[in-house]
Protein backbone atom coordinates (compact mmCIF):
# COMPACT_ATOMS: atom_id res chain seq x y z
CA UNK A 1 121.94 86.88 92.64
CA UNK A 2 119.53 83.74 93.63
CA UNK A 3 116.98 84.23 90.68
CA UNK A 4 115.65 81.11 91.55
CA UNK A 5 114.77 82.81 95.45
CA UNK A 6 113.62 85.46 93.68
CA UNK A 7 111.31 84.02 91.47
CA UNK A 8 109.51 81.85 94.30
CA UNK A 9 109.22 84.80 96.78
CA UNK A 10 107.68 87.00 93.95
CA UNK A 11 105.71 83.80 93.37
CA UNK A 12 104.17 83.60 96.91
CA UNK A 13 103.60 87.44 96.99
CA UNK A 14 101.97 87.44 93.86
CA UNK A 15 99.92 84.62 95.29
CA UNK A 16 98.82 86.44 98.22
CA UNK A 17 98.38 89.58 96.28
CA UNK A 18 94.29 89.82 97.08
CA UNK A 19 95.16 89.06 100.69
CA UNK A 20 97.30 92.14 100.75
CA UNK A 21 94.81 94.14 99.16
CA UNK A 22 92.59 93.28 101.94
CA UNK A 23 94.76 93.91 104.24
CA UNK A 24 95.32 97.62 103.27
CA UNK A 25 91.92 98.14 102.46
CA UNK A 26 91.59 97.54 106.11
CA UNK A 27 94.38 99.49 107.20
CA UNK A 28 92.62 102.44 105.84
CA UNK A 29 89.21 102.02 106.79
CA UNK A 30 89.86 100.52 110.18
CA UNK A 31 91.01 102.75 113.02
CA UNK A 32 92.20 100.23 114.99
CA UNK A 33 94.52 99.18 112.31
CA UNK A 34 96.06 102.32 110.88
CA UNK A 35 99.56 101.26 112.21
CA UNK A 36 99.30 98.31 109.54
CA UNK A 37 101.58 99.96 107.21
CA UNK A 38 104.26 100.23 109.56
CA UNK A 39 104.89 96.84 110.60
CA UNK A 40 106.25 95.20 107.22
CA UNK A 41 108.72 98.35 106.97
CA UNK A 42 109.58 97.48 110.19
CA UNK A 43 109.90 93.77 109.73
CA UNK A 44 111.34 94.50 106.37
CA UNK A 45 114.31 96.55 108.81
CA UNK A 46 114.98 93.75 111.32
CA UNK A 47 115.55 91.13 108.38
CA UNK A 48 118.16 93.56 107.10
CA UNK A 49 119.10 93.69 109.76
CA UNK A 50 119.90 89.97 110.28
CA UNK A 51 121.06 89.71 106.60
CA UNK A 52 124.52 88.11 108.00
CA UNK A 53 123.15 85.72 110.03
CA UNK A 54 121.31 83.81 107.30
CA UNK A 55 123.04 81.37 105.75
CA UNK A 56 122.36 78.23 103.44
CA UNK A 57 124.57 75.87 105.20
CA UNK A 58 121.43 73.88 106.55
CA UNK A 59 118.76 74.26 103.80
CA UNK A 60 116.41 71.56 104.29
CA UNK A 61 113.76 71.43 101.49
CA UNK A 62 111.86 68.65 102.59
CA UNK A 63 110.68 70.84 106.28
CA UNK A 64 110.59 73.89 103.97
CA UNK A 65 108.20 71.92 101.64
CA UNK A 66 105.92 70.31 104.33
CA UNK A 67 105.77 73.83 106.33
CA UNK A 68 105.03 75.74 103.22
CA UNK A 69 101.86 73.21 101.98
CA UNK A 70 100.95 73.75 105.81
CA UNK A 71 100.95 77.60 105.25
CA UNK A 72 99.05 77.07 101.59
CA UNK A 73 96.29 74.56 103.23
CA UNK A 74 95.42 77.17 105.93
CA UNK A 75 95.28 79.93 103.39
CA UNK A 76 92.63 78.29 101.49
CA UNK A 77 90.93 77.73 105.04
CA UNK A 78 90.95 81.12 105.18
CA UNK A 79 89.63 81.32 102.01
CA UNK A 80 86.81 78.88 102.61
CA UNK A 81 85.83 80.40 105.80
CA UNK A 82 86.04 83.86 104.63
CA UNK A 83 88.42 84.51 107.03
CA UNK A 84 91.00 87.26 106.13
CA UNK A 85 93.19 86.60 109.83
CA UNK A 86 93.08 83.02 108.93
CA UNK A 87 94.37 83.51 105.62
CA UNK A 88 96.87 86.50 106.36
CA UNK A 89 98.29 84.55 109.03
CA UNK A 90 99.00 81.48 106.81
CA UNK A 91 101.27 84.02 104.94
CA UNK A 92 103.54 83.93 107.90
CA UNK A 93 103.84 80.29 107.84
CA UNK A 94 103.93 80.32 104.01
CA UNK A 95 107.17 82.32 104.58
CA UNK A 96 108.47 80.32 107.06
CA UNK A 97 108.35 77.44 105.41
CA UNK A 98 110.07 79.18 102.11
CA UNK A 99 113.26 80.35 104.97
CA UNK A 100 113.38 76.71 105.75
CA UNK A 101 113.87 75.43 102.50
CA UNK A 102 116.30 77.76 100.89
CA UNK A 103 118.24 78.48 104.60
CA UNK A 104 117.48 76.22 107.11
CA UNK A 105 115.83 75.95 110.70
CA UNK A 106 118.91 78.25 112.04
CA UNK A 107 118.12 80.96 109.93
CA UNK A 108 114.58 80.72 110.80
CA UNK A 109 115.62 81.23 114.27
CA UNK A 110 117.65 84.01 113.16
CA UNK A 111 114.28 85.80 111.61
CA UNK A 112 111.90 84.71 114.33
CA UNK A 113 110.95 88.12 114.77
CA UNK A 114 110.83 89.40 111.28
CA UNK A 115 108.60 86.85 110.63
CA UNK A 116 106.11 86.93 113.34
CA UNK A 117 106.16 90.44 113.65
CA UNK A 118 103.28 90.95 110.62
CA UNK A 119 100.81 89.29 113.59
CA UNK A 120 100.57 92.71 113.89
CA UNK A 121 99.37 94.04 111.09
CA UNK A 122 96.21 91.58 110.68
CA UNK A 123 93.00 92.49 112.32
CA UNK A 124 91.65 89.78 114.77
CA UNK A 125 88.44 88.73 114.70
CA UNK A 126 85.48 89.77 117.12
CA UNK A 127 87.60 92.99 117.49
CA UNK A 128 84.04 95.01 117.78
CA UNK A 129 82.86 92.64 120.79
CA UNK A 130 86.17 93.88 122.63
CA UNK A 131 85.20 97.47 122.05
CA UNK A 132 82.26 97.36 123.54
CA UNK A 133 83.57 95.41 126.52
CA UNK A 134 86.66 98.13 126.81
CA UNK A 135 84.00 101.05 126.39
CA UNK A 136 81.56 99.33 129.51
CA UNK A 137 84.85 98.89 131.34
CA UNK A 138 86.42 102.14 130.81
CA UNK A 139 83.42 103.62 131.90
CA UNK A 140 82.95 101.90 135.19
CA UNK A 141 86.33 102.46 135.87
CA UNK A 142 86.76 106.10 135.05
CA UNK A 143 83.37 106.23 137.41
CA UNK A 144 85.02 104.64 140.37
CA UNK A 145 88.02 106.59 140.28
CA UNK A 146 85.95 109.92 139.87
CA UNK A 147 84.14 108.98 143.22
CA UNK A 148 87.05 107.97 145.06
CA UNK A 149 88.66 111.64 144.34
CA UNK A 150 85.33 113.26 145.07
CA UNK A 151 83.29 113.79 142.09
CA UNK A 152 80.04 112.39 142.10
CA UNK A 153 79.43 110.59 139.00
CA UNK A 154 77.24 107.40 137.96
CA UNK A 155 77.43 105.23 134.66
CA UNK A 156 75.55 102.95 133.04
CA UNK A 157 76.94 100.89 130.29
CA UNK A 158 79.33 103.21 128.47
CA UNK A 159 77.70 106.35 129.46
CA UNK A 160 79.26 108.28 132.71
CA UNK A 161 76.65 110.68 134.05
CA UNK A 162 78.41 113.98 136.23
CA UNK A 163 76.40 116.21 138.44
CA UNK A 164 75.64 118.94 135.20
CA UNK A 165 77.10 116.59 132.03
CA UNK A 166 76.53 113.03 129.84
CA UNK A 167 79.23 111.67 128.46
CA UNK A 168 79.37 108.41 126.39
CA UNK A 169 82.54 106.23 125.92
CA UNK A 170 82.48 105.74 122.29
CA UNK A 171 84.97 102.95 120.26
CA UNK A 172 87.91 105.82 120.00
CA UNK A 173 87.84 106.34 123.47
CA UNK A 174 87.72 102.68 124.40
CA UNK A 175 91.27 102.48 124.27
CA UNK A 176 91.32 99.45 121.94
CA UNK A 177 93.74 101.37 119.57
CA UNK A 178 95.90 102.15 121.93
CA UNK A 179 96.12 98.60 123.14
CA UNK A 180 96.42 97.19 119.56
CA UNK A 181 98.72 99.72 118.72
CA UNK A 182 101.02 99.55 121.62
CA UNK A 183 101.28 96.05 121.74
CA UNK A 184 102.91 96.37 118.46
CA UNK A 185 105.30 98.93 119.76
CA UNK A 186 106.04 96.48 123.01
CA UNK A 187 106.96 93.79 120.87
CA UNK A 188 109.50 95.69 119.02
CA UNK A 189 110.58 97.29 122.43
CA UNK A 190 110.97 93.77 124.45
CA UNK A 191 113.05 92.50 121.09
CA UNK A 192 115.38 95.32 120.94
CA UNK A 193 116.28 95.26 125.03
CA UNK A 194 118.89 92.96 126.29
CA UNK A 195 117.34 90.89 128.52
CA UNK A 196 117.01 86.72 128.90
CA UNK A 197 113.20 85.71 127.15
CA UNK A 198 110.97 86.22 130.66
CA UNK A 199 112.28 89.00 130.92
CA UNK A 200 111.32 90.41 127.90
CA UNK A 201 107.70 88.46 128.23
CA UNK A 202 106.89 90.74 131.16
CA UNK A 203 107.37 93.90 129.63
CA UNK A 204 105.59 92.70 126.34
CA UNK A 205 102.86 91.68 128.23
CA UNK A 206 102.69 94.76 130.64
CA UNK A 207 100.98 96.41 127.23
CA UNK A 208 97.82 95.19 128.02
CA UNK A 209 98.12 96.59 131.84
CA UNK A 210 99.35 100.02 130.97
CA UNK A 211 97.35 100.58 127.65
CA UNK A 212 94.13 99.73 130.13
CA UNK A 213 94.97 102.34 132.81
CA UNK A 214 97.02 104.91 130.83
CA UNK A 215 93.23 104.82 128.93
CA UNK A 216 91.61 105.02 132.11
CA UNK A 217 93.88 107.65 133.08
CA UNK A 218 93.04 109.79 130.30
CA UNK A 219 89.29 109.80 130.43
CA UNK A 220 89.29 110.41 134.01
CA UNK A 221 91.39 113.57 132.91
CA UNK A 222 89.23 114.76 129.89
CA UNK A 223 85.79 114.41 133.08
CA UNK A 224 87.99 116.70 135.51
CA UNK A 225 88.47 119.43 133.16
CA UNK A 226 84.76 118.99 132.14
CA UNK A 227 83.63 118.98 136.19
CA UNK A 228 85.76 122.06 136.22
CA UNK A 229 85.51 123.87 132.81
CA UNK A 230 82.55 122.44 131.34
CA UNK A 231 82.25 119.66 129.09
CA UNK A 232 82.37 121.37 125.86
CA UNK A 233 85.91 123.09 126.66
CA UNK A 234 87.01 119.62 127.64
CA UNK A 235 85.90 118.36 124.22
CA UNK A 236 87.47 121.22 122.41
CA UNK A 237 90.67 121.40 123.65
CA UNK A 238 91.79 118.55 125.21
CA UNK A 239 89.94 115.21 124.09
CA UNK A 240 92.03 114.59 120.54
CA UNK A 241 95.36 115.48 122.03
CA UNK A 242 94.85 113.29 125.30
CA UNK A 243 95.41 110.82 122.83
CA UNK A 244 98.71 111.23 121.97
CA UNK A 245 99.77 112.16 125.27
CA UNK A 246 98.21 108.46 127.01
CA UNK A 247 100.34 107.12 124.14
CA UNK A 248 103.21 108.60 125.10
CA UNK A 249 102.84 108.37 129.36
CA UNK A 250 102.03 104.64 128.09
CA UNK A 251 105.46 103.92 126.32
CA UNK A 252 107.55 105.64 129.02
CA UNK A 253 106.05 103.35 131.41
CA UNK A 254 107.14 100.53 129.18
CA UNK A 255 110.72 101.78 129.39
CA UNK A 256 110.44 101.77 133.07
CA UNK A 257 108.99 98.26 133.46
CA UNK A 258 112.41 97.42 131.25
CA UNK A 259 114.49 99.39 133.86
CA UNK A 260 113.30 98.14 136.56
CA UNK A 261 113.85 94.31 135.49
CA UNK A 262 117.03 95.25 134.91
CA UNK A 263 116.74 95.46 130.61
CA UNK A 264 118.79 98.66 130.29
CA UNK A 265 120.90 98.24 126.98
CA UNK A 266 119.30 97.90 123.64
CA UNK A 267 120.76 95.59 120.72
CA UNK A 268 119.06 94.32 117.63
CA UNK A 269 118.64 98.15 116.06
């Protein structure tokens, strides 16, 4: 046992210690980021995972050094800014430069995942303005879909007006969690499929796509039962579960995006 590894890691943790407190004080408050606790289990699993892979044979302190002062100097940007993604990110870096030292730029290569994965977990900034652009949008969209079907409807910002009904696309329905969270999921997906890198891009990036219309999708769904049953039978019984269901419809079209390139096989699990 590397006590000396040990002691620097537990160092650098204890170092970011208010940073992680932020971070699941946000996890918990923040809807959008309730899937934060998940990704450093799961990161946690894929460096396992590539436990064999690291080795010391090129340890280079002096890159370790220079990318871990990097990662320190934007931390206390972060810090200065009041900037919790600035400074949660530099923990990433911070880490990266600690791999460097004590394994080498191969191993780093060997964890590029593990280590970027925590992205993830930290909440970007202006977050709210992209709500309210998703909720306009959803609305508008969910509107011209309606009409095209048949169902006379109007809307106005986020609000979609039906013939007998007012509904308003509020943040939970703007499909930002969805997005946020199933970009997360997409990046683990693309990782685990065999496929070369472009490959993979496409069906990481296909997230934002299907998270936008699966969303879309579902709304339109929840105003068809209201048209036909009434809006407060909609609300009742179908509104909170159409939310795991566009979650689910939303990953299966992931997995046939990856089919269709050709990405059948998974490795890396």
């Amino acid at each position: 046992m590397d006590y000396k590894k040990i002691f620097i890691l537990l160092l650098a943790l204890a170092f970011y210690l208010p940073i992680f407190i932020a971070l699941m004080d946000t996890w918990t408050t923040d809807p959008y980021y309730s899937h934060g606790f998940l990704i450093p289990l799961v990161s946690a699993y894929f460096a396992w995972r590539k436990k064999k892979q690291v080795k010391e044979s090129d340890k280079d302190f002096i890159s370790g050094a220079a990318v871990l002062a990097a990662g320190l100097a934007m931390y206390g940007m972060g810090i200065m800014n009041k900037s919790l993604a600035i400074s949660a990110t530099s923990f990433i870096i911070t880490l990266a430069g600690i791999v460097i030292a004590f394994y080498g730029i191969r191993s780093l290569k060997e964890l590029s995942f593990p280590l970027a994965f925590p992205i993830f977990m930290i909440p970007l900034p202006y977050t709210d303005y992209a709500s309210t652009f998703m909720q306009s949008f959803t609305a508008s969209s969910s509107t011209a879909v309606l009409n095209i079907i048949g169902i006379q409807s109007t809307s106005t910002g986020s609000q979609i007006q039906l013939a007998d009904s007012v509904f308003v696309i509020g943040e939970p329905c703007s499909g930002m969690r969805t997005m946020l969270a199933l970009f997360a999921l997409a990046a683990v997906f693309a990782y685990i499929i065999d496929g070369v890198l472009w490959k993979k891009a496409v069906v990481f990036l296909c997230a934002l796509p299907i998270a936008v219309a699966a969303n879309v999708g579902r709304v339109v769904l929840v105003l068809l039962i209201a048209s036909g049953y009434g809006a407060e039978f909609a609300m009742a019984f179908f509104h909170e579960a159409s939310s795991i269901v566009v979650f689910i419809f939303a990953l299966i079209l992931l997995i046939i995006v990856a089919r269709l390139l050709g990405c059948k096989n998974l490795k890396n699990i």
